[in-house]
PDB file of N, CA and C in Angstrom:
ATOM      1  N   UNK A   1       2.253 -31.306   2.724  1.00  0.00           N
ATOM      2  CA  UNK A   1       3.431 -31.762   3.431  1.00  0.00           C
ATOM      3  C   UNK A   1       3.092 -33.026   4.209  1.00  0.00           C
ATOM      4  N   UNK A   2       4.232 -33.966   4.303  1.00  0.00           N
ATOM      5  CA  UNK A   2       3.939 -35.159   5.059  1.00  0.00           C
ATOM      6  C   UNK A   2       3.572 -34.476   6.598  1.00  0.00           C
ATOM      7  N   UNK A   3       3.030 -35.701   7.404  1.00  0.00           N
ATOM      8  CA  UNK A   3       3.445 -35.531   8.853  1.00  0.00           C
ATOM      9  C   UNK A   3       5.137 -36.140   9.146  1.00  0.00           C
ATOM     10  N   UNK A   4       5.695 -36.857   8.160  1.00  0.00           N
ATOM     11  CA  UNK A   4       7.312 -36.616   9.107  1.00  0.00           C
ATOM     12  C   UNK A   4       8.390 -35.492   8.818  1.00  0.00           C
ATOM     13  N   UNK A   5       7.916 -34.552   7.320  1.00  0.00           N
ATOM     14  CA  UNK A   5       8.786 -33.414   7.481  1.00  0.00           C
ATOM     15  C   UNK A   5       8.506 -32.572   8.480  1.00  0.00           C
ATOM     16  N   UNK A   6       6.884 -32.658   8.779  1.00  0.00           N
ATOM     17  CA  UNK A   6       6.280 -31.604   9.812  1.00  0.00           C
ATOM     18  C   UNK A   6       7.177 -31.800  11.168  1.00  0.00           C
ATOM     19  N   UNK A   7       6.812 -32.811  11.495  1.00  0.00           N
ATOM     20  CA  UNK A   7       7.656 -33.466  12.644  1.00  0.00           C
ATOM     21  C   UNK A   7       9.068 -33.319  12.372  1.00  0.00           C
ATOM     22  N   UNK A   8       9.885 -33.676  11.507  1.00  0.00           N
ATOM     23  CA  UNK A   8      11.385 -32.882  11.547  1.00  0.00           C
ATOM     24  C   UNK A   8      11.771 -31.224  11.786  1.00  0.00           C
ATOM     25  N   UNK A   9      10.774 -30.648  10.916  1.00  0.00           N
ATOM     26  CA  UNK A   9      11.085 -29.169  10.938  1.00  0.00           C
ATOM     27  C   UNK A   9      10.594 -28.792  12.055  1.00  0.00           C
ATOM     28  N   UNK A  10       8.972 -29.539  13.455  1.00  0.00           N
ATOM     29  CA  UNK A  10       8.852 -29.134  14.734  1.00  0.00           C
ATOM     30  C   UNK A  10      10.184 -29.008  15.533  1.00  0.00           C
ATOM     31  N   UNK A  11      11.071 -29.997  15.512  1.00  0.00           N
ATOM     32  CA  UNK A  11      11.782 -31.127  16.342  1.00  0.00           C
ATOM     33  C   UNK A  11      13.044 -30.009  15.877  1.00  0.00           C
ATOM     34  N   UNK A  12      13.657 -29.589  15.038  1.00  0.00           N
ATOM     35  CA  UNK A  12      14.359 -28.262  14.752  1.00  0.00           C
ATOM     36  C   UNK A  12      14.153 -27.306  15.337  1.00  0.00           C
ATOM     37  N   UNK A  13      13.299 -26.795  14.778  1.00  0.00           N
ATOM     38  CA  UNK A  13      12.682 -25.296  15.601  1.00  0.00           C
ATOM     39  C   UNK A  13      12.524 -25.289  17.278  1.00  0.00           C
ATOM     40  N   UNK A  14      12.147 -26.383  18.084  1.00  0.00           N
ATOM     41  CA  UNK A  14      12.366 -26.622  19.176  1.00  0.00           C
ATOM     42  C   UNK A  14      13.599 -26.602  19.772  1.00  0.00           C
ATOM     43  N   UNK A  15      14.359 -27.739  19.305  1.00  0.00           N
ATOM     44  CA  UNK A  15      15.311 -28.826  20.097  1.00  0.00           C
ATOM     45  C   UNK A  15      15.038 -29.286  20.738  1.00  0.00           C
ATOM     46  N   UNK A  16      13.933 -30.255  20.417  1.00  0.00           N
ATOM     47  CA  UNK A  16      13.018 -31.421  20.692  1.00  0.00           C
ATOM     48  C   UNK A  16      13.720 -32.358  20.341  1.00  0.00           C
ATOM     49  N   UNK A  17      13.914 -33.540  20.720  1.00  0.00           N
ATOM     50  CA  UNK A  17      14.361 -35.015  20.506  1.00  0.00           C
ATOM     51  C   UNK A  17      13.398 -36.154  20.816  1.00  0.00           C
ATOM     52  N   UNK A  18      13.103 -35.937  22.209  1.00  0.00           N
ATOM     53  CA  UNK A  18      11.492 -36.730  22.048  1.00  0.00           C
ATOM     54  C   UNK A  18      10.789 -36.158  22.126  1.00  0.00           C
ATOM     55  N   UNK A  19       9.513 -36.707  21.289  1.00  0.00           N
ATOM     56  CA  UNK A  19       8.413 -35.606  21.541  1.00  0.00           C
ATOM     57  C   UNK A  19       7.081 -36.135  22.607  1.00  0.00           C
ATOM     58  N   UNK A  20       6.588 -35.277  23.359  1.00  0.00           N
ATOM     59  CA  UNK A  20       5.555 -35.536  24.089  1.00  0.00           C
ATOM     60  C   UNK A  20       4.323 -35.837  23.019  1.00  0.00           C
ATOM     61  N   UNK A  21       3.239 -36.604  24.375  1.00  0.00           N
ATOM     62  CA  UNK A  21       1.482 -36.751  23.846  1.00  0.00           C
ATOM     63  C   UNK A  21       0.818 -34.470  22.847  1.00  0.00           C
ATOM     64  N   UNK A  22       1.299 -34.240  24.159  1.00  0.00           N
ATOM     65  CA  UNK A  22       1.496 -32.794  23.478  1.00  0.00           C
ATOM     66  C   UNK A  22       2.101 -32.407  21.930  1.00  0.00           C
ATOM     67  N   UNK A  23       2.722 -32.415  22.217  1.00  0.00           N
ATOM     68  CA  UNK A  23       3.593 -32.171  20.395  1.00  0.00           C
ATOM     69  C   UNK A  23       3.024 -33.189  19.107  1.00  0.00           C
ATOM     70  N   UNK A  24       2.886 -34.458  19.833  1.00  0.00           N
ATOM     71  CA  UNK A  24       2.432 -35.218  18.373  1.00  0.00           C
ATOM     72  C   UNK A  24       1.146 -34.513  18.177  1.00  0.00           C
ATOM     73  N   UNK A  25       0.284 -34.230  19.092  1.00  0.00           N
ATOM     74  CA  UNK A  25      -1.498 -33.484  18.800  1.00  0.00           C
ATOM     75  C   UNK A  25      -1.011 -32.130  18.171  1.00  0.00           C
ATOM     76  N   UNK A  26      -0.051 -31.499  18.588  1.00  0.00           N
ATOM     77  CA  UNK A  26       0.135 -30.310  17.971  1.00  0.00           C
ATOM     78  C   UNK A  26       0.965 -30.352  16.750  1.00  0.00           C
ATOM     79  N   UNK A  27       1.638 -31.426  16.063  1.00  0.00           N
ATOM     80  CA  UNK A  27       2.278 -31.626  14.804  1.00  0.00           C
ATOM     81  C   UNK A  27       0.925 -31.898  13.952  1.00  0.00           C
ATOM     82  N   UNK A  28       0.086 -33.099  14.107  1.00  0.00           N
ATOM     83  CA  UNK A  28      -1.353 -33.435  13.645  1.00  0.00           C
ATOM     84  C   UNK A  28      -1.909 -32.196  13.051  1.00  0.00           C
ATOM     85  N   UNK A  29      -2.170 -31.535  14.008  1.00  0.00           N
ATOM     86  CA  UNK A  29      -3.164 -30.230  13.546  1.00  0.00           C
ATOM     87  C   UNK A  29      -2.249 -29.413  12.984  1.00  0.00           C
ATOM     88  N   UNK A  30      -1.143 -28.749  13.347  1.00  0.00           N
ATOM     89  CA  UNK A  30      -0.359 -28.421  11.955  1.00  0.00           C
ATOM     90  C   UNK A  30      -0.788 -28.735  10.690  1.00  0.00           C
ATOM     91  N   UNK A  31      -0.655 -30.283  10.360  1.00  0.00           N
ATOM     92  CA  UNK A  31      -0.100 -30.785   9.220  1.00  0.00           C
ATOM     93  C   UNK A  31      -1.616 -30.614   8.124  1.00  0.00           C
ATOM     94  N   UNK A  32      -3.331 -30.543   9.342  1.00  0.00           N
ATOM     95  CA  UNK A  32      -4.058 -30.473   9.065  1.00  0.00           C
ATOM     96  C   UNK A  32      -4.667 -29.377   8.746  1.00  0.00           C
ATOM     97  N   UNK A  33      -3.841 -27.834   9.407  1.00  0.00           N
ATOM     98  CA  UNK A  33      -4.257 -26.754   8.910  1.00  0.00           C
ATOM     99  C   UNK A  33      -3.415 -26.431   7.560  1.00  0.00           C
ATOM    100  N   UNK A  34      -2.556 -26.425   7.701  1.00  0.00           N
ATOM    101  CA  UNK A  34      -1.778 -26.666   5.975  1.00  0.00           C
ATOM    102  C   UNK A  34      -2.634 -27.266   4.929  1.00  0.00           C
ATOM    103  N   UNK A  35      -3.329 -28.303   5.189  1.00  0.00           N
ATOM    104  CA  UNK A  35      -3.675 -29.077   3.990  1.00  0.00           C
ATOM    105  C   UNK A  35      -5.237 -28.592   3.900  1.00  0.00           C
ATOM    106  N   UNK A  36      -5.780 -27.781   5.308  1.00  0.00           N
ATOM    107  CA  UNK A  36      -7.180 -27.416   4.906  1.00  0.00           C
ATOM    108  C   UNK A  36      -6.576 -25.870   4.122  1.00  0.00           C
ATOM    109  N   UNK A  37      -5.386 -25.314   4.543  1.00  0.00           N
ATOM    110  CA  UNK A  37      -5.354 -24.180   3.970  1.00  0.00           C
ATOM    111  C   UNK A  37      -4.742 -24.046   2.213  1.00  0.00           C
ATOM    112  N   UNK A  38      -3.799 -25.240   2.022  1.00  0.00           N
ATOM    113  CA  UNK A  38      -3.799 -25.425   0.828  1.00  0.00           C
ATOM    114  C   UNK A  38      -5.037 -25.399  -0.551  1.00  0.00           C
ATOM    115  N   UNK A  39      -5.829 -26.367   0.558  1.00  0.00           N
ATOM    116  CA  UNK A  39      -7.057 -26.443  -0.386  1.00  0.00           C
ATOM    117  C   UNK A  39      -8.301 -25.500  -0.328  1.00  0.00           C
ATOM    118  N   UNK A  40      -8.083 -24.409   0.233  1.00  0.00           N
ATOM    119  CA  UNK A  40      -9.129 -22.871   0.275  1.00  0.00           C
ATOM    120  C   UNK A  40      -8.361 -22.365  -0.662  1.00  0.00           C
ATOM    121  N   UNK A  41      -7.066 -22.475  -0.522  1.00  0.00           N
ATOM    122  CA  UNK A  41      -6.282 -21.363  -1.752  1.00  0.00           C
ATOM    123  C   UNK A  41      -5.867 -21.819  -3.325  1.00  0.00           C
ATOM    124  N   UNK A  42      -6.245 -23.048  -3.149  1.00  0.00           N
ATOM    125  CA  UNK A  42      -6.792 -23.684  -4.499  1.00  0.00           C
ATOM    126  C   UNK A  42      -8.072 -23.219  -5.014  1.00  0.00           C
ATOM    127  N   UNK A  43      -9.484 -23.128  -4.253  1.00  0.00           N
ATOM    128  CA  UNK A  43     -10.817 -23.103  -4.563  1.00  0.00           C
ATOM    129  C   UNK A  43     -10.390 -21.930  -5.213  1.00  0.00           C
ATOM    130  N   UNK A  44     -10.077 -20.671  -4.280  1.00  0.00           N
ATOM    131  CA  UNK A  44      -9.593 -19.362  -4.697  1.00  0.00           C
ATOM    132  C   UNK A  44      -9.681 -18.961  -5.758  1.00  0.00           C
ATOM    133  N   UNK A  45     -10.290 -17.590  -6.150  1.00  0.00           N
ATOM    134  CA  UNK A  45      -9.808 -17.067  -7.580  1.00  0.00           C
ATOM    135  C   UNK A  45      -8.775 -16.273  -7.000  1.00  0.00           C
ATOM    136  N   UNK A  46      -7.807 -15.979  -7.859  1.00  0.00           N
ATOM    137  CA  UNK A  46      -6.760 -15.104  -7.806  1.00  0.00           C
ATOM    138  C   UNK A  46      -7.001 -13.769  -8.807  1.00  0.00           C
ATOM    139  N   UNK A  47      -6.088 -12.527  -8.125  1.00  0.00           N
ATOM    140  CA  UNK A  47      -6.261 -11.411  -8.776  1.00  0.00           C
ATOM    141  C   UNK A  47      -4.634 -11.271  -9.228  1.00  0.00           C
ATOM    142  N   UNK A  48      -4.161 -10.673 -10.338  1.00  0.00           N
ATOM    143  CA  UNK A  48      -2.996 -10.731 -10.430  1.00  0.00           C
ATOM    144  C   UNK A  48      -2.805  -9.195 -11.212  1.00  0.00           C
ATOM    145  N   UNK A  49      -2.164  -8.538 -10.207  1.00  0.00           N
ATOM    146  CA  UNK A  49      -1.154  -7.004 -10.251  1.00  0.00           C
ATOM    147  C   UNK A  49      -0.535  -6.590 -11.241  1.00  0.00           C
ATOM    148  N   UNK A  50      -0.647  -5.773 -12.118  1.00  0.00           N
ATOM    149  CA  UNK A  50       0.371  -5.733 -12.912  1.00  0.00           C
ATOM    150  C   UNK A  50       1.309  -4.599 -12.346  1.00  0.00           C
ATOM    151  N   UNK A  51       2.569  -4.164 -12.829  1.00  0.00           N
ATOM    152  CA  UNK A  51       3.429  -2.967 -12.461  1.00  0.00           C
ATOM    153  C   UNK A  51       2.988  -1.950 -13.163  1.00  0.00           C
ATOM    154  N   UNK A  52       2.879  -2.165 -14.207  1.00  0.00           N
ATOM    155  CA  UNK A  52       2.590  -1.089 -15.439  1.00  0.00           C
ATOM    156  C   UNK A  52       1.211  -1.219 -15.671  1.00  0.00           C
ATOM    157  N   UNK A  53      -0.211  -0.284 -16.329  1.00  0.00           N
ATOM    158  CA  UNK A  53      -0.914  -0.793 -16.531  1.00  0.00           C
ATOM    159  C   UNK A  53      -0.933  -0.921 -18.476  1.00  0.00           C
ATOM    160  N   UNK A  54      -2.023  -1.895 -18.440  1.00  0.00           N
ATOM    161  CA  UNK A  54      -1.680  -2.220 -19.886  1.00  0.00           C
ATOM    162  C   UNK A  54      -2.940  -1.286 -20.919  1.00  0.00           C
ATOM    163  N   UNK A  55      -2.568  -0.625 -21.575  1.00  0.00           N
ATOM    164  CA  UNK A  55      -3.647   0.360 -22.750  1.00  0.00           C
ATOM    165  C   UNK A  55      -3.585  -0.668 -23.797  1.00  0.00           C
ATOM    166  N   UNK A  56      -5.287  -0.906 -23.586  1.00  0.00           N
ATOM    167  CA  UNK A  56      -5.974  -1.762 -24.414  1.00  0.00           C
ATOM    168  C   UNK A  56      -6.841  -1.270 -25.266  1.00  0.00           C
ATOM    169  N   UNK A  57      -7.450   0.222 -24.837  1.00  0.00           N
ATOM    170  CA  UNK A  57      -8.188   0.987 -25.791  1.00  0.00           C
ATOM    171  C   UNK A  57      -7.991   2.280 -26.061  1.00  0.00           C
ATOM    172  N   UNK A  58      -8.697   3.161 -26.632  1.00  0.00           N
ATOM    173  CA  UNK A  58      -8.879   4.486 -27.043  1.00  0.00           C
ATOM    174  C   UNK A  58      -9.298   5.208 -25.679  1.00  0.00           C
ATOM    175  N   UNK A  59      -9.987   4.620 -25.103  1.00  0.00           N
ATOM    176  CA  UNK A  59     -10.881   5.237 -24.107  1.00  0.00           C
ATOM    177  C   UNK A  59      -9.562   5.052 -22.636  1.00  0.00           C
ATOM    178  N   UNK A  60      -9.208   4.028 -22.651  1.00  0.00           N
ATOM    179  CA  UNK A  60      -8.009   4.300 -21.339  1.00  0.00           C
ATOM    180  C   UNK A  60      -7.093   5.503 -21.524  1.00  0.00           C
ATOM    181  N   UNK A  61      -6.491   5.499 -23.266  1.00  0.00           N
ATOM    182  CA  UNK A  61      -5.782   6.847 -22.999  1.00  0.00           C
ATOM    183  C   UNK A  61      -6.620   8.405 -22.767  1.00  0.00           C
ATOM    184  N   UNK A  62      -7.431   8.315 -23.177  1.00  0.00           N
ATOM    185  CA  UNK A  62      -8.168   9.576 -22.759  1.00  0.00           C
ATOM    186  C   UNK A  62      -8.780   9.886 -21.439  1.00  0.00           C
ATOM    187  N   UNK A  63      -8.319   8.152 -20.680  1.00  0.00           N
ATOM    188  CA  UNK A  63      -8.031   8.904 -18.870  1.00  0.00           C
ATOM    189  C   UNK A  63      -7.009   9.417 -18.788  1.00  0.00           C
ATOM    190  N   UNK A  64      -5.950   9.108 -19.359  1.00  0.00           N
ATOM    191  CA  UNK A  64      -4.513   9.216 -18.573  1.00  0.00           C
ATOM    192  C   UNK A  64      -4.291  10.776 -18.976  1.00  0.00           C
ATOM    193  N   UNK A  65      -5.058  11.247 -20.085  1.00  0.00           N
ATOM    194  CA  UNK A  65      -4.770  12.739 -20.105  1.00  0.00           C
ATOM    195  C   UNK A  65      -5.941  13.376 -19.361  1.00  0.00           C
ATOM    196  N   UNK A  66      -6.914  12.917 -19.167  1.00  0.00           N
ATOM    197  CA  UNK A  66      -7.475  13.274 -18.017  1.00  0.00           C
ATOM    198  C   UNK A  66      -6.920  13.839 -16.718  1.00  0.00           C
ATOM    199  N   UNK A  67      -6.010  12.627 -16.543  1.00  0.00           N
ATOM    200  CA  UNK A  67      -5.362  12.410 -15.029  1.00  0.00           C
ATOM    201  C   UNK A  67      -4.448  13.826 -15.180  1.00  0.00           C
ATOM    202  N   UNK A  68      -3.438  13.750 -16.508  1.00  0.00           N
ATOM    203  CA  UNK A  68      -2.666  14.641 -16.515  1.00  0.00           C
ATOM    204  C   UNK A  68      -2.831  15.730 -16.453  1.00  0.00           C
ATOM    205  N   UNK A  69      -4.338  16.327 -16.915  1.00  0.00           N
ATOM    206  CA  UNK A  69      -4.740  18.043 -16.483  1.00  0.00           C
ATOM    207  C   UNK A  69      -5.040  17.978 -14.994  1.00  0.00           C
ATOM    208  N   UNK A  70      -6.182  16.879 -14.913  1.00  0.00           N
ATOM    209  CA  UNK A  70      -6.491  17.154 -12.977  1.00  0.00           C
ATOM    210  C   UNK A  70      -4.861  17.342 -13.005  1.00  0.00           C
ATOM    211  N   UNK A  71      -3.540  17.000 -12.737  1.00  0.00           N
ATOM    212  CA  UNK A  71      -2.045  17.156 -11.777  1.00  0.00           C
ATOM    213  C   UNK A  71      -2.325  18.786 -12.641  1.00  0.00           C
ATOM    214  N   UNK A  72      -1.764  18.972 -14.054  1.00  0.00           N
ATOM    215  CA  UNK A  72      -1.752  20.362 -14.162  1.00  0.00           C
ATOM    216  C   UNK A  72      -2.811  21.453 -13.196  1.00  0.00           C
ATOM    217  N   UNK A  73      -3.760  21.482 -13.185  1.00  0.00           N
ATOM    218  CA  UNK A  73      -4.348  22.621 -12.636  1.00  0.00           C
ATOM    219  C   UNK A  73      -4.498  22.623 -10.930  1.00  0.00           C
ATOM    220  N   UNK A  74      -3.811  21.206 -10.802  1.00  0.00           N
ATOM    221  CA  UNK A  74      -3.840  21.237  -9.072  1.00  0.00           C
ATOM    222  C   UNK A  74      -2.867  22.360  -8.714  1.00  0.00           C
ATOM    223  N   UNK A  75      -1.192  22.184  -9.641  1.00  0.00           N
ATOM    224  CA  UNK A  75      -0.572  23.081  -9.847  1.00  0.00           C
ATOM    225  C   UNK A  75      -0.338  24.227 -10.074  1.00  0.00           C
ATOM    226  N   UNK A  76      -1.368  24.652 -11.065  1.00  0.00           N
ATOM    227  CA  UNK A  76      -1.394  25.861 -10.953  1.00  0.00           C
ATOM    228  C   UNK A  76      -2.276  26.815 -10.027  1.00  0.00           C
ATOM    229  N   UNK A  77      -3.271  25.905  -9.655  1.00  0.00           N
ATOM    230  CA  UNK A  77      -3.924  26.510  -8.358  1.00  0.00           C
ATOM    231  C   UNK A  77      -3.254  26.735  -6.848  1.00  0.00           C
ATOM    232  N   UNK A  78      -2.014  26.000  -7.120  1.00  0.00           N
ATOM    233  CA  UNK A  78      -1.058  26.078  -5.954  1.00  0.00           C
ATOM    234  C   UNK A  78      -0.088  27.107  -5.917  1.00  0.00           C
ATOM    235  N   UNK A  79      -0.376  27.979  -7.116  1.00  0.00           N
ATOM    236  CA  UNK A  79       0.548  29.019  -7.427  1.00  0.00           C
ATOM    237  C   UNK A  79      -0.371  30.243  -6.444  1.00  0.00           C
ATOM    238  N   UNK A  80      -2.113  29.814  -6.413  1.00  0.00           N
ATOM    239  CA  UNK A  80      -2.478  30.956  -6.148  1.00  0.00           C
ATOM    240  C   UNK A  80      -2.789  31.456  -4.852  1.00  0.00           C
ATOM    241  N   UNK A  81      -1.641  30.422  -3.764  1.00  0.00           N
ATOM    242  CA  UNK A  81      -1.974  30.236  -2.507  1.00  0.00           C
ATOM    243  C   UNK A  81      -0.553  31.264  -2.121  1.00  0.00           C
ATOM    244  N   UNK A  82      -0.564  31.927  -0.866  1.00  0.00           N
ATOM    245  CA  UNK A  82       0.386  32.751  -0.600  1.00  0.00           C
ATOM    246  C   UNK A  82       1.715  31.883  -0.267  1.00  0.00           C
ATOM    247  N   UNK A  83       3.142  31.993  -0.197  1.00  0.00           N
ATOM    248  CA  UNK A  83       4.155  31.572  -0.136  1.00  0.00           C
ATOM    249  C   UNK A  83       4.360  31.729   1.345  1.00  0.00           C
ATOM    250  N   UNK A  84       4.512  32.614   2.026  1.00  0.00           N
ATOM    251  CA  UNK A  84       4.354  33.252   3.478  1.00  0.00           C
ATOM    252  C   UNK A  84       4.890  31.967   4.319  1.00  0.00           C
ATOM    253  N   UNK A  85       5.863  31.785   5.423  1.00  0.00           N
ATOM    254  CA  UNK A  85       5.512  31.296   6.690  1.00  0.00           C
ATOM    255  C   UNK A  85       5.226  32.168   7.405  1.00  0.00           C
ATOM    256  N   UNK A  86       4.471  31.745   8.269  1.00  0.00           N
ATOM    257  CA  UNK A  86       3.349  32.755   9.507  1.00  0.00           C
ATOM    258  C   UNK A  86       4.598  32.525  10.674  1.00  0.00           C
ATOM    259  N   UNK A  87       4.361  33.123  11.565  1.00  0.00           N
ATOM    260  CA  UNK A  87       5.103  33.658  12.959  1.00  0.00           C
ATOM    261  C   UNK A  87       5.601  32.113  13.576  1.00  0.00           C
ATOM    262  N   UNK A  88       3.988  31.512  13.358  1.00  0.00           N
ATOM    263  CA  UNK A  88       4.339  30.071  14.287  1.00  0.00           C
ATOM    264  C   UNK A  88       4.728  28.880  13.390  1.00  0.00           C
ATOM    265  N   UNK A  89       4.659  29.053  12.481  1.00  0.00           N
ATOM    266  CA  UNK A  89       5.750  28.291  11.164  1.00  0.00           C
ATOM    267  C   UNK A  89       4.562  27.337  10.587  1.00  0.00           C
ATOM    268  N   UNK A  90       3.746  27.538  10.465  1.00  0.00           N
ATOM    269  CA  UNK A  90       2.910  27.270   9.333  1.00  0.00           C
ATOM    270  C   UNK A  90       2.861  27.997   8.135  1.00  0.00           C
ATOM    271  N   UNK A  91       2.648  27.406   6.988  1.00  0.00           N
ATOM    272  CA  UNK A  91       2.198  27.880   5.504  1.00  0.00           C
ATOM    273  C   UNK A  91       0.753  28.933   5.639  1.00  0.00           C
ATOM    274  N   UNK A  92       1.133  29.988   5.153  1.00  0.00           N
ATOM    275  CA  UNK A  92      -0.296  30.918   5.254  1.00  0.00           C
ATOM    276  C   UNK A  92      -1.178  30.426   4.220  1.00  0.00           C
ATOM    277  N   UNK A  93      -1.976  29.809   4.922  1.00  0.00           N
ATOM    278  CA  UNK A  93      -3.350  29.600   3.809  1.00  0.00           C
ATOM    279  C   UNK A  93      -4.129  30.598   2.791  1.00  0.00           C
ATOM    280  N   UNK A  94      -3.796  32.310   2.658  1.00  0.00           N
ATOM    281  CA  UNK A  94      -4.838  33.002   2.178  1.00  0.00           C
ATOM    282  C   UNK A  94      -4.270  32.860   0.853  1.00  0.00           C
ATOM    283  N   UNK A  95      -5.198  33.240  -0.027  1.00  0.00           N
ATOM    284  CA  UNK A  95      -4.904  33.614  -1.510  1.00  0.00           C
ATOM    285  C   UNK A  95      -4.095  34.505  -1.733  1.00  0.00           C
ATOM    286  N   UNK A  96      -3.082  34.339  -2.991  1.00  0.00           N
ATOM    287  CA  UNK A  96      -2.083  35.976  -3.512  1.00  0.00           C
ATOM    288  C   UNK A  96      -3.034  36.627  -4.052  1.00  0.00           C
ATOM    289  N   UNK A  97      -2.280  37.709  -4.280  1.00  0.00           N
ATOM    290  CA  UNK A  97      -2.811  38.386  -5.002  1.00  0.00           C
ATOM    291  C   UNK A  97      -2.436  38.668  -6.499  1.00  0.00           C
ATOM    292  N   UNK A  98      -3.198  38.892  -7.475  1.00  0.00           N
ATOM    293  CA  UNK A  98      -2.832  38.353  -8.956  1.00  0.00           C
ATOM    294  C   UNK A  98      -1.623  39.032  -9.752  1.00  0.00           C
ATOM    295  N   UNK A  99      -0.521  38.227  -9.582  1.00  0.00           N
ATOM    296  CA  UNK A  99       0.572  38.374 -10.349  1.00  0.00           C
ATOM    297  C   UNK A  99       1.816  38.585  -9.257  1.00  0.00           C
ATOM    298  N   UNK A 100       1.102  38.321  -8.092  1.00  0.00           N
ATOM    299  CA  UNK A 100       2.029  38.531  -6.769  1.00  0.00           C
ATOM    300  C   UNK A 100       1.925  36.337  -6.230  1.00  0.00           C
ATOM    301  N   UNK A 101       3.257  36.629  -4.899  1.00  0.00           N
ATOM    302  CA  UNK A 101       3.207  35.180  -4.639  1.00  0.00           C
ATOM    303  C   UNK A 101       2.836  35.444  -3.256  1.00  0.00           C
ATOM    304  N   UNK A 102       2.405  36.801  -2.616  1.00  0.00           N
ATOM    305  CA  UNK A 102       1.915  36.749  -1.476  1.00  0.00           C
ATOM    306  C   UNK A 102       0.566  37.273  -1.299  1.00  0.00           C
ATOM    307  N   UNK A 103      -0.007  37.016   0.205  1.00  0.00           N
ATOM    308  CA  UNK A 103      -1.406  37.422   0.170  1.00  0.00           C
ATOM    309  C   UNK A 103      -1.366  39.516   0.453  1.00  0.00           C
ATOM    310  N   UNK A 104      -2.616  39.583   0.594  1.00  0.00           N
ATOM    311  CA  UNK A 104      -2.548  41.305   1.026  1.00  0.00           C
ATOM    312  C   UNK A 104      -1.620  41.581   2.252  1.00  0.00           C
ATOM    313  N   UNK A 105      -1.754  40.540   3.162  1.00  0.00           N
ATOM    314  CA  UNK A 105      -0.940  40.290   4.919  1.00  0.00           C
ATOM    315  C   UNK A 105       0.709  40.695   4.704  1.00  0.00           C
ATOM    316  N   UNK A 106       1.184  39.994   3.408  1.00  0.00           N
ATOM    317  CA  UNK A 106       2.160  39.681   3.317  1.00  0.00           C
ATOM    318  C   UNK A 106       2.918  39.967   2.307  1.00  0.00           C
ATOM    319  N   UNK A 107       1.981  40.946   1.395  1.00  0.00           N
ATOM    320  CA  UNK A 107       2.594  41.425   0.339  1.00  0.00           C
ATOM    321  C   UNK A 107       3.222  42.792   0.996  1.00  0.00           C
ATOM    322  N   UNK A 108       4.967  43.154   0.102  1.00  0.00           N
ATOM    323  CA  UNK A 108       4.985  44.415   0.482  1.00  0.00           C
ATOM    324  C   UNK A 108       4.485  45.794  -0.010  1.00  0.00           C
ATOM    325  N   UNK A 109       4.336  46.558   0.925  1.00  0.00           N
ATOM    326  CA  UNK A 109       3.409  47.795   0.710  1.00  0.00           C
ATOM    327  C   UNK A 109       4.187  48.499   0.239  1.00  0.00           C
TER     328      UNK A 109
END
């Protein structure tokens, strides 16, 4: 950026009309951190995100079904936790019992 857009868009953002010894030193270094920061983000490598990821081999899909049993059996191990709220309204942490959705505490007798 020049120093006179800098100086227009200061002189805006203010409602400045003249500017002081102050403001011109502080438009300067503006105009000079811009142009040192332009040129770091030039040197820069960039990393670029995709949304989706892209399957390029054999071996990526045989994570993604990976991934998909770790979610299955998180699930079904969540079956084997008791259903229960406790007195003070927490989730009862103990195990059911097998083929039940509550623990021994909470199963009925």
């Amino acid at each position: 950026m020049s120093l006179e857009t800098i100086t227009e868009e200061y002189k805006l953002r203010n409602n400045i009309f003249n500017l002081s010894d102050y403001d011109t030193k502080l438009i300067k270094s503006i105009q000079k951190l811009r142009e040192r920061y332009s040129s770091e983000l030039s040197k820069r490598k960039c990393t670029i995100y995709l949304k989706e990821q892209i399957v390029v081999s054999v071996f990526d899909k045989k994570t993604k079904e990976k991934e998909s049993n770790k979610i299955e059996t998180k699930n079904k191990l969540s079956a084997n936790i008791c259903e229960a709220i406790q007195m003070n309204g927490k989730k009862c942490t103990a195990k059911s019992k097998l083929g039940e959705n509550f623990c021994g505490r909470h199963c009925k007798k």
